[in-house]
N, C-alpha and C. Protein backbone atom coordinates (compact mmCIF):
# COMPACT_ATOMS: atom_id res chain seq x y z
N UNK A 1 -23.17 -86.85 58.36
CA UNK A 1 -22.05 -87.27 57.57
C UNK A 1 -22.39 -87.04 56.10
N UNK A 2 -21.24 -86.73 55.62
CA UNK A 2 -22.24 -86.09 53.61
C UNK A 2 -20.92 -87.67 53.42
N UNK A 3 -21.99 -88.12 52.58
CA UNK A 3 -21.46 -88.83 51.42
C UNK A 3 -21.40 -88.17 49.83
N UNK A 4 -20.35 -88.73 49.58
CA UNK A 4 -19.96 -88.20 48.12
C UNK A 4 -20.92 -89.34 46.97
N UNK A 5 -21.68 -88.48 46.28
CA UNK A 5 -22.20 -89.03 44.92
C UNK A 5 -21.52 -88.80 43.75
N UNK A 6 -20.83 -90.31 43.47
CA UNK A 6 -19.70 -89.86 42.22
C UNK A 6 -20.94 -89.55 40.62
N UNK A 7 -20.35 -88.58 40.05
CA UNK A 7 -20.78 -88.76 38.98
C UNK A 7 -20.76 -89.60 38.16
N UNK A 8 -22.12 -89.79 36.68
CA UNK A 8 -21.99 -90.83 36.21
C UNK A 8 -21.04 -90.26 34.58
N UNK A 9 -20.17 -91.30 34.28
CA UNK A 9 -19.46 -90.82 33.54
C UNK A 9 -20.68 -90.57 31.80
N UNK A 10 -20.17 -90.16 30.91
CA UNK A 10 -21.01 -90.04 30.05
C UNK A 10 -20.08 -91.01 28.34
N UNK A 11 -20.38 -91.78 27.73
CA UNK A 11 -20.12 -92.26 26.31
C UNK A 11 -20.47 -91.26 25.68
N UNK A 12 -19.99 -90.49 24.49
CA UNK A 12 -20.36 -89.74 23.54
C UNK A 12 -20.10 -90.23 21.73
N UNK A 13 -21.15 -89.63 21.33
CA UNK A 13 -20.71 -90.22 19.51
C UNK A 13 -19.80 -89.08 19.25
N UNK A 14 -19.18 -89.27 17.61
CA UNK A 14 -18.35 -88.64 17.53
C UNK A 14 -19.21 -86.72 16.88
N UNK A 15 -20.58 -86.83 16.91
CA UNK A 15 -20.54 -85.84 16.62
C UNK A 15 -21.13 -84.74 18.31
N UNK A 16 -20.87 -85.92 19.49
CA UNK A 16 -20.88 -85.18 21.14
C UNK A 16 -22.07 -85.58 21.71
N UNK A 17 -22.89 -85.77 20.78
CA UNK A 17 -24.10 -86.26 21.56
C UNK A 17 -23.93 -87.30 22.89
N UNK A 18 -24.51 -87.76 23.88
CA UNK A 18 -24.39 -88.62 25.03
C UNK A 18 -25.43 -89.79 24.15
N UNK A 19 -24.55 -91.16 24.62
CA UNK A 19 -25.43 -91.91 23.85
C UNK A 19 -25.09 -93.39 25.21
N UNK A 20 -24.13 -93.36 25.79
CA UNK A 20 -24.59 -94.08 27.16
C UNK A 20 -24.10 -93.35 28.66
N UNK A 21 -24.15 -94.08 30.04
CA UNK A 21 -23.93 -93.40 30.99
C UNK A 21 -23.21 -94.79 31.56
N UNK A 22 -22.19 -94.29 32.53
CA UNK A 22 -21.72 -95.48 33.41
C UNK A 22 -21.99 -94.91 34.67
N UNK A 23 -22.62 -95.90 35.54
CA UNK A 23 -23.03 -95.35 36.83
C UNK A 23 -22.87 -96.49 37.93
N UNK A 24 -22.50 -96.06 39.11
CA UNK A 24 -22.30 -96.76 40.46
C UNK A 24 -23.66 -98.29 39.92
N UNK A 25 -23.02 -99.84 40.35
CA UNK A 25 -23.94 -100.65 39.88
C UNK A 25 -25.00 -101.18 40.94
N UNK A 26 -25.26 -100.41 41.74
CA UNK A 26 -25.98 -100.26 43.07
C UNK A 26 -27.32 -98.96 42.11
N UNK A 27 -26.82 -98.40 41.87
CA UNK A 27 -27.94 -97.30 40.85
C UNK A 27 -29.11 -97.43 39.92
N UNK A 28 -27.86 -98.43 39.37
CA UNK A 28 -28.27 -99.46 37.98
C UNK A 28 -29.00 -100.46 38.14
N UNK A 29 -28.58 -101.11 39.75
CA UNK A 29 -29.59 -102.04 40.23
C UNK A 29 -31.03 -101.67 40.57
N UNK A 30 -31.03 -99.99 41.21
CA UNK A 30 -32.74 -99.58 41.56
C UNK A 30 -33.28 -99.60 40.31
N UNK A 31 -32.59 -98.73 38.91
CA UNK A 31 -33.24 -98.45 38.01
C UNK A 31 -34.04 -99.95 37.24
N UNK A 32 -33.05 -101.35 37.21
CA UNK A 32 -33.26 -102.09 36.42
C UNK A 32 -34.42 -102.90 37.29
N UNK A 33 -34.50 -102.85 38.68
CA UNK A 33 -35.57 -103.67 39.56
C UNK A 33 -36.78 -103.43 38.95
N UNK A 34 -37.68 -104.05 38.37
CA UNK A 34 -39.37 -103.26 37.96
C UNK A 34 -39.84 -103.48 39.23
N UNK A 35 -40.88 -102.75 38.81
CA UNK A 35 -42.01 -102.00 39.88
C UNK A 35 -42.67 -102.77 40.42
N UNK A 36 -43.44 -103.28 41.96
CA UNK A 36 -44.24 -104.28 41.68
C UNK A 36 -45.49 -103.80 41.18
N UNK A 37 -46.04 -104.20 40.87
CA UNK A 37 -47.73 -103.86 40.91
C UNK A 37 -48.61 -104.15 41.60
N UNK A 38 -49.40 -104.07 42.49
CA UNK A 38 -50.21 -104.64 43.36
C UNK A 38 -51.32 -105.69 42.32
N UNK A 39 -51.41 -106.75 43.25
CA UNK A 39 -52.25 -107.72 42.47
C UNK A 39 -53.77 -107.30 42.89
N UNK A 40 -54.79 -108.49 42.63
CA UNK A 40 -56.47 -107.74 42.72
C UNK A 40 -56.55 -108.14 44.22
N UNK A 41 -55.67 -109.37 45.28
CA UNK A 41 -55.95 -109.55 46.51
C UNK A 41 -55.20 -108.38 47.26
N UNK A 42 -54.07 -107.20 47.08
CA UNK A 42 -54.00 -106.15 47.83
C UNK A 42 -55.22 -105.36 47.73
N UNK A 43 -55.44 -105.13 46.23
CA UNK A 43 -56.43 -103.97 45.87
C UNK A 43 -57.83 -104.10 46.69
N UNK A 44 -58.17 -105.62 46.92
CA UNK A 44 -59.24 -105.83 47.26
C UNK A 44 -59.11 -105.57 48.96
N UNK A 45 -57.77 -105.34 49.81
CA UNK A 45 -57.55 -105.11 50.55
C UNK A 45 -58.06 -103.53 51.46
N UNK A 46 -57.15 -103.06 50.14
CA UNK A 46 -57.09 -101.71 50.34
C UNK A 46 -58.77 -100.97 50.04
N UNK A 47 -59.44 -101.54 49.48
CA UNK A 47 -60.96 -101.12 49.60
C UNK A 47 -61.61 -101.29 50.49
N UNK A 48 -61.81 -102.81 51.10
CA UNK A 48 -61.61 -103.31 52.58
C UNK A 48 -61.22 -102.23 53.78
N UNK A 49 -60.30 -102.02 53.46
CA UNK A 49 -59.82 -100.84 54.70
C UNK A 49 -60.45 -99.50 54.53
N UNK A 50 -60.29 -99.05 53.59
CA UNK A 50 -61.27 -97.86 53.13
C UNK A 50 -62.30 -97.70 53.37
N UNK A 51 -63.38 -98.92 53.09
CA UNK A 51 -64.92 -99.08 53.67
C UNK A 51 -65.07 -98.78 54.87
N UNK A 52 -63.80 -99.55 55.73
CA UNK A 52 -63.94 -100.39 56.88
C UNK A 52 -63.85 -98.67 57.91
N UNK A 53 -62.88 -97.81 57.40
CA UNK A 53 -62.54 -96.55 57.82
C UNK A 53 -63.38 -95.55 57.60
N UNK A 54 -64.40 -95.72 56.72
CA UNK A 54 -65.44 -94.79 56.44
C UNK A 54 -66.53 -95.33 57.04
N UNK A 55 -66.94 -96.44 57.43
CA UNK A 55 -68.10 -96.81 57.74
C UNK A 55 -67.91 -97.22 59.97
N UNK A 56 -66.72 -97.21 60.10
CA UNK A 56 -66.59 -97.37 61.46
C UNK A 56 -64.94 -96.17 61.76
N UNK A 57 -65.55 -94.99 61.87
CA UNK A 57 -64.39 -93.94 62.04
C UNK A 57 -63.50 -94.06 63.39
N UNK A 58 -65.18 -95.20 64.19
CA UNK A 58 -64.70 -94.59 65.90
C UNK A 58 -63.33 -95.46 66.19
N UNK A 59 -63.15 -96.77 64.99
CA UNK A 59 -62.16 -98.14 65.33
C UNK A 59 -60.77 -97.50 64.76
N UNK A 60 -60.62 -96.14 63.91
CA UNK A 60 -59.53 -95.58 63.43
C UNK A 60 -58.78 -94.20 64.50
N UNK A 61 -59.51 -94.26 65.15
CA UNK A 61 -59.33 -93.01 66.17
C UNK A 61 -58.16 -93.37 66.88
N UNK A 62 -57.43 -92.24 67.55
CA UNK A 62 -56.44 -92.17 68.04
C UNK A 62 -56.60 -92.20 69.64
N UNK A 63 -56.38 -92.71 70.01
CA UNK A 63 -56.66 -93.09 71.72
C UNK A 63 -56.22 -91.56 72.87
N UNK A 64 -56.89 -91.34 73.58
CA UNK A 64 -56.41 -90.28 74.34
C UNK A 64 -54.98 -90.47 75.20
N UNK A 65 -54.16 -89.91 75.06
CA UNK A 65 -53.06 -90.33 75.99
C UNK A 65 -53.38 -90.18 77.45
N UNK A 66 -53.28 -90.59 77.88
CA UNK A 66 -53.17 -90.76 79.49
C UNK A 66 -52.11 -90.62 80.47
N UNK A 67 -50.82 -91.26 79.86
CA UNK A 67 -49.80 -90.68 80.49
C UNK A 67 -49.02 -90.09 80.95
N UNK A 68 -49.19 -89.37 82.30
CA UNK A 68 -48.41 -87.99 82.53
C UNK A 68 -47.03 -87.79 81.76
N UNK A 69 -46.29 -88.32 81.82
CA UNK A 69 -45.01 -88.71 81.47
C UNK A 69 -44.84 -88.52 79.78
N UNK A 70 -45.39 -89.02 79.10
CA UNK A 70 -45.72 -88.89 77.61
C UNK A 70 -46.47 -87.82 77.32
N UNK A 71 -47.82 -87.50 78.07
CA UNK A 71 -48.45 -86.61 77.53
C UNK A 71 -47.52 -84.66 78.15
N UNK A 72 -46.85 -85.03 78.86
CA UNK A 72 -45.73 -83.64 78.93
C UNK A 72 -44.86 -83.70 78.54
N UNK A 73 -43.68 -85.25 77.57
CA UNK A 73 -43.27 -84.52 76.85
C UNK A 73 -43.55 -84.01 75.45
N UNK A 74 -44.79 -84.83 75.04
CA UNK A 74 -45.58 -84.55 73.82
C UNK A 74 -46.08 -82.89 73.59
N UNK A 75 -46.64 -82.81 74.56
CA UNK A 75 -46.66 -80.60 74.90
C UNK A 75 -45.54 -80.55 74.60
N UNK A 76 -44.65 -80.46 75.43
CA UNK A 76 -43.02 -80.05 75.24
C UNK A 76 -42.36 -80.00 73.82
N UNK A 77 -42.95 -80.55 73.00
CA UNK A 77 -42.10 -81.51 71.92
C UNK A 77 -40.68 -81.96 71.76
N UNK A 78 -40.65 -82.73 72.66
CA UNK A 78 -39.34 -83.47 73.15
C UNK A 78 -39.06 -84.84 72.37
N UNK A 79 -38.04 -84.87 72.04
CA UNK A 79 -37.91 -86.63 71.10
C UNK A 79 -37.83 -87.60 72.62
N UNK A 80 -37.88 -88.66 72.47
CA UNK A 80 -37.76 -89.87 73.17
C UNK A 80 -36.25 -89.94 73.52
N UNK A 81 -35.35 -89.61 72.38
CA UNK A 81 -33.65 -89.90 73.16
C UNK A 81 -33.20 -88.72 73.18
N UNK A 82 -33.97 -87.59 73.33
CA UNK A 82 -33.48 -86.54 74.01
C UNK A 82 -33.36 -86.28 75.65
N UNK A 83 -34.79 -86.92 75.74
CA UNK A 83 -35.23 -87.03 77.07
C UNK A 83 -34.59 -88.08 77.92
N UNK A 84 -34.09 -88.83 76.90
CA UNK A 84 -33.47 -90.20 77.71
C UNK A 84 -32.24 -90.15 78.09
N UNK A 85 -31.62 -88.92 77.16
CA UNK A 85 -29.85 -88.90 77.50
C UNK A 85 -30.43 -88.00 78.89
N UNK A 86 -30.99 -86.97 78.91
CA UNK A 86 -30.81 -86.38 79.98
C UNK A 86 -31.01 -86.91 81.18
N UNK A 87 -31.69 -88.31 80.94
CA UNK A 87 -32.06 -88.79 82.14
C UNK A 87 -30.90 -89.58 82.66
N UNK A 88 -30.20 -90.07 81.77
CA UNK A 88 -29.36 -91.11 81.40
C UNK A 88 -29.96 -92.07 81.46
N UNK A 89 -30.80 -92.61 80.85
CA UNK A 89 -31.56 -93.75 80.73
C UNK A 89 -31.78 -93.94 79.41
N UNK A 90 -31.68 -95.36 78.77
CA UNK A 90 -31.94 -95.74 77.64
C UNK A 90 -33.30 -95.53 76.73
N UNK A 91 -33.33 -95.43 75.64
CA UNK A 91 -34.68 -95.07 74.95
C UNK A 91 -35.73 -95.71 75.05
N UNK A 92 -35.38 -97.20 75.76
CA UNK A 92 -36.01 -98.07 75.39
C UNK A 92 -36.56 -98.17 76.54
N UNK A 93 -36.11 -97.70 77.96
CA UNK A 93 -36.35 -97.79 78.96
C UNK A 93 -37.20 -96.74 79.00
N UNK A 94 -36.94 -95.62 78.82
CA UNK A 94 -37.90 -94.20 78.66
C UNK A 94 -39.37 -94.59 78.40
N UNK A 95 -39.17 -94.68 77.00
CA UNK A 95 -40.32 -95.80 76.33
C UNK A 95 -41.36 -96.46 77.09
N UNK A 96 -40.88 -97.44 77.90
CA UNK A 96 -41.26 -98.80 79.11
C UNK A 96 -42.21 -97.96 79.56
N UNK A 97 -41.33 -96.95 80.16
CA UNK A 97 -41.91 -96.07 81.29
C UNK A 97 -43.23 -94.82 80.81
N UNK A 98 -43.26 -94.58 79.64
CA UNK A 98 -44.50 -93.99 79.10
C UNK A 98 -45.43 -94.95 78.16
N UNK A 99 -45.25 -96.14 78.55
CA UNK A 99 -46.45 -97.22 77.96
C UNK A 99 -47.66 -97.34 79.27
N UNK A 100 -48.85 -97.41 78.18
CA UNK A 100 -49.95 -97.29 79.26
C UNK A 100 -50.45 -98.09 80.33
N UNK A 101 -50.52 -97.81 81.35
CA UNK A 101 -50.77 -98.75 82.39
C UNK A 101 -49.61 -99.06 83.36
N UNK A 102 -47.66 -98.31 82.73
CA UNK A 102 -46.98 -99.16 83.49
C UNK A 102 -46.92 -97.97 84.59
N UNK A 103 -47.03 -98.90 86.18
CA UNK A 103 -46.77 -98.00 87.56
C UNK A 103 -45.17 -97.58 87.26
N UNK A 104 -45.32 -96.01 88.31
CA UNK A 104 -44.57 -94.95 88.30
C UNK A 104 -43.88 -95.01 89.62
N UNK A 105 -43.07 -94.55 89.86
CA UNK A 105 -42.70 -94.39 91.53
C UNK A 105 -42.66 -92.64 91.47
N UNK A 106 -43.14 -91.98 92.44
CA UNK A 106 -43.47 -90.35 92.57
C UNK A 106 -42.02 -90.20 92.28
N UNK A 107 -41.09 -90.65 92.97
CA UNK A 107 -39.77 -90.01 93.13
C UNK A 107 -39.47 -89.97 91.30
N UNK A 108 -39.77 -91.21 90.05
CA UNK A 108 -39.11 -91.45 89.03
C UNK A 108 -39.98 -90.07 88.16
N UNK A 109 -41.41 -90.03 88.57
CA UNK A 109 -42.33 -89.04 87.73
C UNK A 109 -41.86 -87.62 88.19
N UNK A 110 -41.52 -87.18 89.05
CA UNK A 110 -40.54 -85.54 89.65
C UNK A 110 -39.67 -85.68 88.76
N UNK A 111 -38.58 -86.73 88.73
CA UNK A 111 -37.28 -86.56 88.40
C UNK A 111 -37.15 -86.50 86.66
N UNK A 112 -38.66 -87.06 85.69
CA UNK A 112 -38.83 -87.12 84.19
C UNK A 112 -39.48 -85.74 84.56
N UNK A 113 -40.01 -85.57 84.52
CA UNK A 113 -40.92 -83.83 84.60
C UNK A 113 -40.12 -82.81 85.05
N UNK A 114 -39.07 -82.82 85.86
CA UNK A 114 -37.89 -81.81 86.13
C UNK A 114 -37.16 -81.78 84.89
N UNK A 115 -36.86 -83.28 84.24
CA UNK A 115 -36.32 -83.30 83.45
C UNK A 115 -36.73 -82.71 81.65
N UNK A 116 -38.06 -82.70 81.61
CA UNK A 116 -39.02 -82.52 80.72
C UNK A 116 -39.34 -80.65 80.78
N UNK A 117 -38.84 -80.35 82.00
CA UNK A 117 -39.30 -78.81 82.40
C UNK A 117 -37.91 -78.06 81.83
N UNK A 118 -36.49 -78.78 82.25
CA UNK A 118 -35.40 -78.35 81.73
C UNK A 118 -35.67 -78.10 80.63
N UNK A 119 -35.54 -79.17 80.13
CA UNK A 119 -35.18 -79.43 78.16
C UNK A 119 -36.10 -78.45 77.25
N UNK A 120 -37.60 -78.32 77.84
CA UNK A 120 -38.54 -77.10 77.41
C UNK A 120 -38.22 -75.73 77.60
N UNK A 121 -37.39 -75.77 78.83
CA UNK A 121 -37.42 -74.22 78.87
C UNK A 121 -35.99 -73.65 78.19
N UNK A 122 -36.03 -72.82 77.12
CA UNK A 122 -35.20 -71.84 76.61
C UNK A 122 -34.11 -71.58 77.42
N UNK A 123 -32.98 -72.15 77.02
CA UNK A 123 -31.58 -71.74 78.23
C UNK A 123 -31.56 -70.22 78.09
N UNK A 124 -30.89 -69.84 79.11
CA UNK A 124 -30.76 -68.84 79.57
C UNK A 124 -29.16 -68.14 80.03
N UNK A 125 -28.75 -67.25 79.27
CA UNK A 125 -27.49 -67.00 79.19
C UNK A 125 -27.01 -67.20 80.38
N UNK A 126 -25.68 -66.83 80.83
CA UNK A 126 -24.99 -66.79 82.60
C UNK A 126 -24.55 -65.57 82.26
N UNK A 127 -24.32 -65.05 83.87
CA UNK A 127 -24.03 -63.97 84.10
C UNK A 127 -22.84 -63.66 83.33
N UNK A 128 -21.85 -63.72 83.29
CA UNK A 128 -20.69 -64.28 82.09
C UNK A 128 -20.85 -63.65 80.89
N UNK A 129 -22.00 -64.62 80.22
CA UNK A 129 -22.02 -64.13 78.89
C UNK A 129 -23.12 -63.43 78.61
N UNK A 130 -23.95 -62.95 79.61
CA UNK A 130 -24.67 -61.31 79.49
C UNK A 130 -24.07 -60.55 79.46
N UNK A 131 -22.60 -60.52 80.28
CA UNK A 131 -21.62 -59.43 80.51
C UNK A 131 -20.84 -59.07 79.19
N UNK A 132 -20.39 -59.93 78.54
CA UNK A 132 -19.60 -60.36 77.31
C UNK A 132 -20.05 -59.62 76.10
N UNK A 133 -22.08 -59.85 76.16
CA UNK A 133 -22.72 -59.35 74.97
C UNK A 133 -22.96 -57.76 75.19
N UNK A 134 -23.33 -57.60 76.87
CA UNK A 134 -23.46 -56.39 76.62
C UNK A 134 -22.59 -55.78 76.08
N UNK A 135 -20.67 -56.10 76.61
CA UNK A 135 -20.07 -55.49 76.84
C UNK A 135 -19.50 -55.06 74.52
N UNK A 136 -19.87 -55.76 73.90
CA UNK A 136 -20.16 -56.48 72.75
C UNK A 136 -20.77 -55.22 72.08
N UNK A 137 -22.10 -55.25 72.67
CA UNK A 137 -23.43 -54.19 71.60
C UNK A 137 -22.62 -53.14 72.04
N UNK A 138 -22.37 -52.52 73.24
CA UNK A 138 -21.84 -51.09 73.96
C UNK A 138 -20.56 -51.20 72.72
N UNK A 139 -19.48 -52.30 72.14
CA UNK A 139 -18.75 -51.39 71.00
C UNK A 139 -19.24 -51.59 69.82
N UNK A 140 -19.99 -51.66 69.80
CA UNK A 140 -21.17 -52.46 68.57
C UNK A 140 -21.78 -50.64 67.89
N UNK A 141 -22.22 -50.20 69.20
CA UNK A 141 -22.90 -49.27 69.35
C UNK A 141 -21.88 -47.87 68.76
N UNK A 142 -20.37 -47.38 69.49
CA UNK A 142 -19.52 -47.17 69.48
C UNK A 142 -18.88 -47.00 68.06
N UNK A 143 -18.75 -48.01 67.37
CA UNK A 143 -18.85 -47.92 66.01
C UNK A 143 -19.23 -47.43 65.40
């Protein structure tokens, strides 16, 4: 959906220069908010974590996936509610079902991996509209 960004109008002196702006007061509100600053108990945080990440790498590591289900559509590179409309199943349910440890039923792991095999593989024209293109380049060609 495009939203429209109204322009900001401009005040001018009389010899044209811009000397104020009127702008949406939602705008005016980010600009006028100050910044926070982090105090010395984040900072002392954030060193904390830094140490803590340099001196123990193995506690920052990323866990091996394990789950058939996740770890094919992760190959695939499939989103989560892509996979879920096709299933017709909710995202959240999808989800459930590639968290570690939760049991599978064979019939539900065929029917995500059929589904995971679709969505990966490159559609493939129909007979139809092979006919259409050839028939297409042949006056393409002709020309």
């Amino acid at each position: 959906m495009f939203v429209r960004q109204p322009k900001p109008v401009f005040l001018t002196d009389a010899a044209g220069h811009k000397t104020h702006a009127i702008i949406p007061y939602e705008e005016w509100e980010l600009l006028a908010t100050p910044l926070i600053e982090p105090d010395d108990l984040d900072l002392q945080t954030i060193k904390r974590l830094e140490r803590d990440r340099t001196d123990h790498p193995e506690d920052f590591e990323e866990a091996p996936i394990t789950n058939p289900l996740r770890k094919a559509r992760l190959a695939a590179q499939i989103r989560q509610q892509d996979l879920a409309a096709a299933l017709k199943i909710s995202q959240p349910a999808l989800s459930k079902m590639e968290r570690e440890g939760h049991a599978l039923r064979p019939q539900t792991v065929a029917r995500v991996l059929a589904a995971i095999e679709l969505l990966a593989t490159p559609p493939q024209p129909t007979p139809f509209l092979r006919q259409a293109l050839s028939e297409h380049s042949n006056r393409v060609r002709m020309l």
